[in-house]
C-alpha atoms as a PDB file:
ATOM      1  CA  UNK A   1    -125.262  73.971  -5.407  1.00  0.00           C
ATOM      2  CA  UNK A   2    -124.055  74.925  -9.242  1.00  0.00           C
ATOM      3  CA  UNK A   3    -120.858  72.634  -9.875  1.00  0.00           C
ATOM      4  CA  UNK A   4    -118.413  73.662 -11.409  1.00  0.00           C
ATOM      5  CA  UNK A   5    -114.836  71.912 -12.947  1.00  0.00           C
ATOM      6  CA  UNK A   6    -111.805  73.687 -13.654  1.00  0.00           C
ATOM      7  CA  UNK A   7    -108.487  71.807 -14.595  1.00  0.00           C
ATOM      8  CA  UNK A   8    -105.345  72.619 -16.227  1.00  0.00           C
ATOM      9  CA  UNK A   9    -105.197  69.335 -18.293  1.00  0.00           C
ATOM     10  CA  UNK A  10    -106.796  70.034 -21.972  1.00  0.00           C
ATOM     11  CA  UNK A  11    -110.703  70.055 -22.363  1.00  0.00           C
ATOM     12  CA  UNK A  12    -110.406  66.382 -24.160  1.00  0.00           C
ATOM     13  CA  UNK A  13    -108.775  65.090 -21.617  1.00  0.00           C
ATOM     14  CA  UNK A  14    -111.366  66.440 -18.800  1.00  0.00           C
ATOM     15  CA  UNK A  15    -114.339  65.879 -20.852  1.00  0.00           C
ATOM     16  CA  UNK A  16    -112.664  61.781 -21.107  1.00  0.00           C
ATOM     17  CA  UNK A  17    -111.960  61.874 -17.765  1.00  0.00           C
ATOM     18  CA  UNK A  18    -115.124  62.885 -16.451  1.00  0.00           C
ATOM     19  CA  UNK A  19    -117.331  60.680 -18.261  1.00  0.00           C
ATOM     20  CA  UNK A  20    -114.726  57.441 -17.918  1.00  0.00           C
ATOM     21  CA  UNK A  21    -115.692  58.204 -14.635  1.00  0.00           C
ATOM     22  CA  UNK A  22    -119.482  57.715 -14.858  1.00  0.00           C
ATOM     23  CA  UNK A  23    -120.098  61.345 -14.657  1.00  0.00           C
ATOM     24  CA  UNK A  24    -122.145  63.292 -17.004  1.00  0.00           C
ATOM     25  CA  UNK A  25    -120.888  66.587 -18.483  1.00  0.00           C
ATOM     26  CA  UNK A  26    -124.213  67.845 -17.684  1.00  0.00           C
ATOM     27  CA  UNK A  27    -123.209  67.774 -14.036  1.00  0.00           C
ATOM     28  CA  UNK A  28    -121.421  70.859 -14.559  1.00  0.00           C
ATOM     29  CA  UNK A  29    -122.574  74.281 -14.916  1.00  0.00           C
ATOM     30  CA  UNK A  30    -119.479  75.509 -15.986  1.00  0.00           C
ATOM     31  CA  UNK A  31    -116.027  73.842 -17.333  1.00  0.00           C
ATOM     32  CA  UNK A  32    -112.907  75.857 -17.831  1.00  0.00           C
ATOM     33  CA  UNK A  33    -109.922  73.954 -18.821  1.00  0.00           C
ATOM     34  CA  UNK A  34    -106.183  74.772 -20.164  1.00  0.00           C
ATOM     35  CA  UNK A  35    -107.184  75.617 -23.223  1.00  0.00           C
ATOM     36  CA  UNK A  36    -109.410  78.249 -21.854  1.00  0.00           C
ATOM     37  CA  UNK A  37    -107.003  80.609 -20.467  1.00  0.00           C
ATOM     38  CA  UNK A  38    -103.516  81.435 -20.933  1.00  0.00           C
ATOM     39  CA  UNK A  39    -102.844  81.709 -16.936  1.00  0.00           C
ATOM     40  CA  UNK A  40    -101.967  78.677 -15.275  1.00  0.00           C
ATOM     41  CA  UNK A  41    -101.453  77.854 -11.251  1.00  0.00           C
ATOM     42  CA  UNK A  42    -100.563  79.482  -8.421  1.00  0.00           C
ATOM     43  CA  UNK A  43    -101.310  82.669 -10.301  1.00  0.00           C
ATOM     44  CA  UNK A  44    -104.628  83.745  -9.135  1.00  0.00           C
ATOM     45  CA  UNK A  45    -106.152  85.027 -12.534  1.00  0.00           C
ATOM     46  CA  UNK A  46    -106.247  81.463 -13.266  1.00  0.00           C
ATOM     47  CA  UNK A  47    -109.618  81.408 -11.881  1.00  0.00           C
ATOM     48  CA  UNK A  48    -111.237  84.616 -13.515  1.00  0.00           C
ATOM     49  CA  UNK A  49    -112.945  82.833 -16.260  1.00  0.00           C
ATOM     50  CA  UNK A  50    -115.004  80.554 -13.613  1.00  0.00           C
ATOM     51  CA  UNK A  51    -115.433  83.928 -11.334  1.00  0.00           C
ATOM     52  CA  UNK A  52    -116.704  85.880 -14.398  1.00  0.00           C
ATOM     53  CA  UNK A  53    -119.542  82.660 -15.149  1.00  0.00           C
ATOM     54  CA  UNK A  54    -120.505  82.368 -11.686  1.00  0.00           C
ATOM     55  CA  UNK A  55    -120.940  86.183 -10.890  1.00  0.00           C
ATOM     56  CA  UNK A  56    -123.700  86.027 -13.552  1.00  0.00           C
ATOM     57  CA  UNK A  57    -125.179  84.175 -10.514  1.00  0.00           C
ATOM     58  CA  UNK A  58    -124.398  86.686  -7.855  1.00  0.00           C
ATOM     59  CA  UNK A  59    -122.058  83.940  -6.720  1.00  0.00           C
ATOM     60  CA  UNK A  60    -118.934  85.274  -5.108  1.00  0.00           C
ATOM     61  CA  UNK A  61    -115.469  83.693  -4.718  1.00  0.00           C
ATOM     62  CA  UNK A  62    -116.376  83.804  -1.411  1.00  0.00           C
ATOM     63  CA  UNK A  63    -118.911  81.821  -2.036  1.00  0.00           C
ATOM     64  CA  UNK A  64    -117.372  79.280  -3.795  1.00  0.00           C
ATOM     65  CA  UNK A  65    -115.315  76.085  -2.927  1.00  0.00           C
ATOM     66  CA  UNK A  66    -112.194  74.748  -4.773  1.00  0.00           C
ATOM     67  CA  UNK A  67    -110.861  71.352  -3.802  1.00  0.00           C
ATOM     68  CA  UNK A  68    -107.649  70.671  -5.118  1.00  0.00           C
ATOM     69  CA  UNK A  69    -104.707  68.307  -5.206  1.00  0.00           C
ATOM     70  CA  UNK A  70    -101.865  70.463  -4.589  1.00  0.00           C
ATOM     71  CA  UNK A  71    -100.471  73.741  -2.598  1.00  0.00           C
ATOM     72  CA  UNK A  72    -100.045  75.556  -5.336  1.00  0.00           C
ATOM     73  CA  UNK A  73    -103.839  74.740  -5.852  1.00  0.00           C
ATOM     74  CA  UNK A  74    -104.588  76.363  -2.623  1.00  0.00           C
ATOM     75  CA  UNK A  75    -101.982  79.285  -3.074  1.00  0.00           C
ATOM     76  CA  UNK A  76    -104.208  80.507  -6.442  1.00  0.00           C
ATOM     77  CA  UNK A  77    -107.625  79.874  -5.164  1.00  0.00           C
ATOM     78  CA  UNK A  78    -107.552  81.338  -1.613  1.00  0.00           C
ATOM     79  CA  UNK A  79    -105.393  84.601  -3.130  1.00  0.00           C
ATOM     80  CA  UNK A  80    -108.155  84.525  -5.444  1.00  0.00           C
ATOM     81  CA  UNK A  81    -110.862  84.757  -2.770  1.00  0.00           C
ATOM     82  CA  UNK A  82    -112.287  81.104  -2.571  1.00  0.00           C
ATOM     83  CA  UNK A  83    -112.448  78.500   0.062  1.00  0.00           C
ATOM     84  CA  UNK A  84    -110.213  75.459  -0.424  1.00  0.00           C
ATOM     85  CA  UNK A  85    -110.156  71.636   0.831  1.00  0.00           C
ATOM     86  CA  UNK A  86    -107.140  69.892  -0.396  1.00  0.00           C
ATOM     87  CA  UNK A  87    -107.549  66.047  -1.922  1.00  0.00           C
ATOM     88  CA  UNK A  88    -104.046  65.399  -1.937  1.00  0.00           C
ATOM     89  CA  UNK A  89    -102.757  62.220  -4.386  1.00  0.00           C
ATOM     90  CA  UNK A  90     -99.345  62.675  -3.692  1.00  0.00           C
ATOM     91  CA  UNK A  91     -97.540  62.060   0.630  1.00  0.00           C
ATOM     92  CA  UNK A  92     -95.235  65.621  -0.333  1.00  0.00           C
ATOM     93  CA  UNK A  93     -98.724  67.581  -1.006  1.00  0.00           C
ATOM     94  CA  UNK A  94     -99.862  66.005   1.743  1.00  0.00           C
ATOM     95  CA  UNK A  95     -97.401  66.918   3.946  1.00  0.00           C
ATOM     96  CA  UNK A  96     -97.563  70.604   2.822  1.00  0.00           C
ATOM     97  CA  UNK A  97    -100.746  71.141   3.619  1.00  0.00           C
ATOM     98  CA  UNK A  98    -100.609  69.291   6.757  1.00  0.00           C
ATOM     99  CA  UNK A  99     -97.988  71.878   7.550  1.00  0.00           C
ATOM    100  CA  UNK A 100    -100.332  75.083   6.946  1.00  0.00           C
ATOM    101  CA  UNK A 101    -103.084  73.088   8.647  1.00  0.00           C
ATOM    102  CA  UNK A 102    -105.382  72.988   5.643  1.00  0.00           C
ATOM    103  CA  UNK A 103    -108.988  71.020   5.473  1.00  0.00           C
ATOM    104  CA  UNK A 104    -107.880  67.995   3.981  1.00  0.00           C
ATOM    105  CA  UNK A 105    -109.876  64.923   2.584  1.00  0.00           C
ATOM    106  CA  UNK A 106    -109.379  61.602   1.323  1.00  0.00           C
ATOM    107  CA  UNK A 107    -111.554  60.683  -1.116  1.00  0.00           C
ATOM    108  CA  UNK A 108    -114.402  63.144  -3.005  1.00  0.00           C
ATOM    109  CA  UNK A 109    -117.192  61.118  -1.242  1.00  0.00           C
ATOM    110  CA  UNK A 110    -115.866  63.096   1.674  1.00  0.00           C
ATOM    111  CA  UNK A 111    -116.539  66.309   0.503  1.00  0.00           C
ATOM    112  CA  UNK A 112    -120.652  65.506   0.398  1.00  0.00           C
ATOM    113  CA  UNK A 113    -120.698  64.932   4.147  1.00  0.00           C
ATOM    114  CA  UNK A 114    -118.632  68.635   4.432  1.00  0.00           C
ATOM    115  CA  UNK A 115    -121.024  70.731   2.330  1.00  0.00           C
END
């Protein structure tokens, strides 16, 4: 798989998230944060920049996964073409996507045993 990370919060933030978490940047092929687009979630162009980088890979959206925390999350990524498994933090984002019957899972360890 090529991993990618897209996130509204600010590149510092990410990049300081994602190494406080014992991850190396290197994980990612790709990284597109706020401060890499002016379109934010649910709209759909949000995800152009990462589209654009992975098409240099003949990777479609439809090839590609987004997990997200929200249902706005999986508004913009499915009208943008890509599969979606919700992680939600929150009960009322859980309870929305229980509602339009959407993969959910608990923890990211999950997501291994689903790819």
């Amino acid at each position: 798989y090529r991993l990618g990370l897209l996130s509204a919060a600010g590149k510092h933030l990410v990049y300081k998230d994602v190494t406080d978490c014992g991850i190396g940047i290197d994980t990612f092929c790709h990284i597109q944060t706020e401060d890499d687009t002016t379109v934010h979630k649910p709209d759909p162009e949000v995800f152009q920049p990462t589209i654009n980088y992975f098409a240099k890979f003949n990777i479609k959206p439809t090839q590609m996964l987004y997990v997200g925390d929200t249902l706005n999350d999986f508004l913009a990524s499915s009208q943008a073409g890509l599969h979606f498994i919700g992680i939600p933090r929150l009960e009322r984002e859980r309870k929305k996507m229980q509602a339009r019957e959407l993969q959910m899972i608990d923890d990211i360890e999950q997501l291994t045993k689903l790819l």
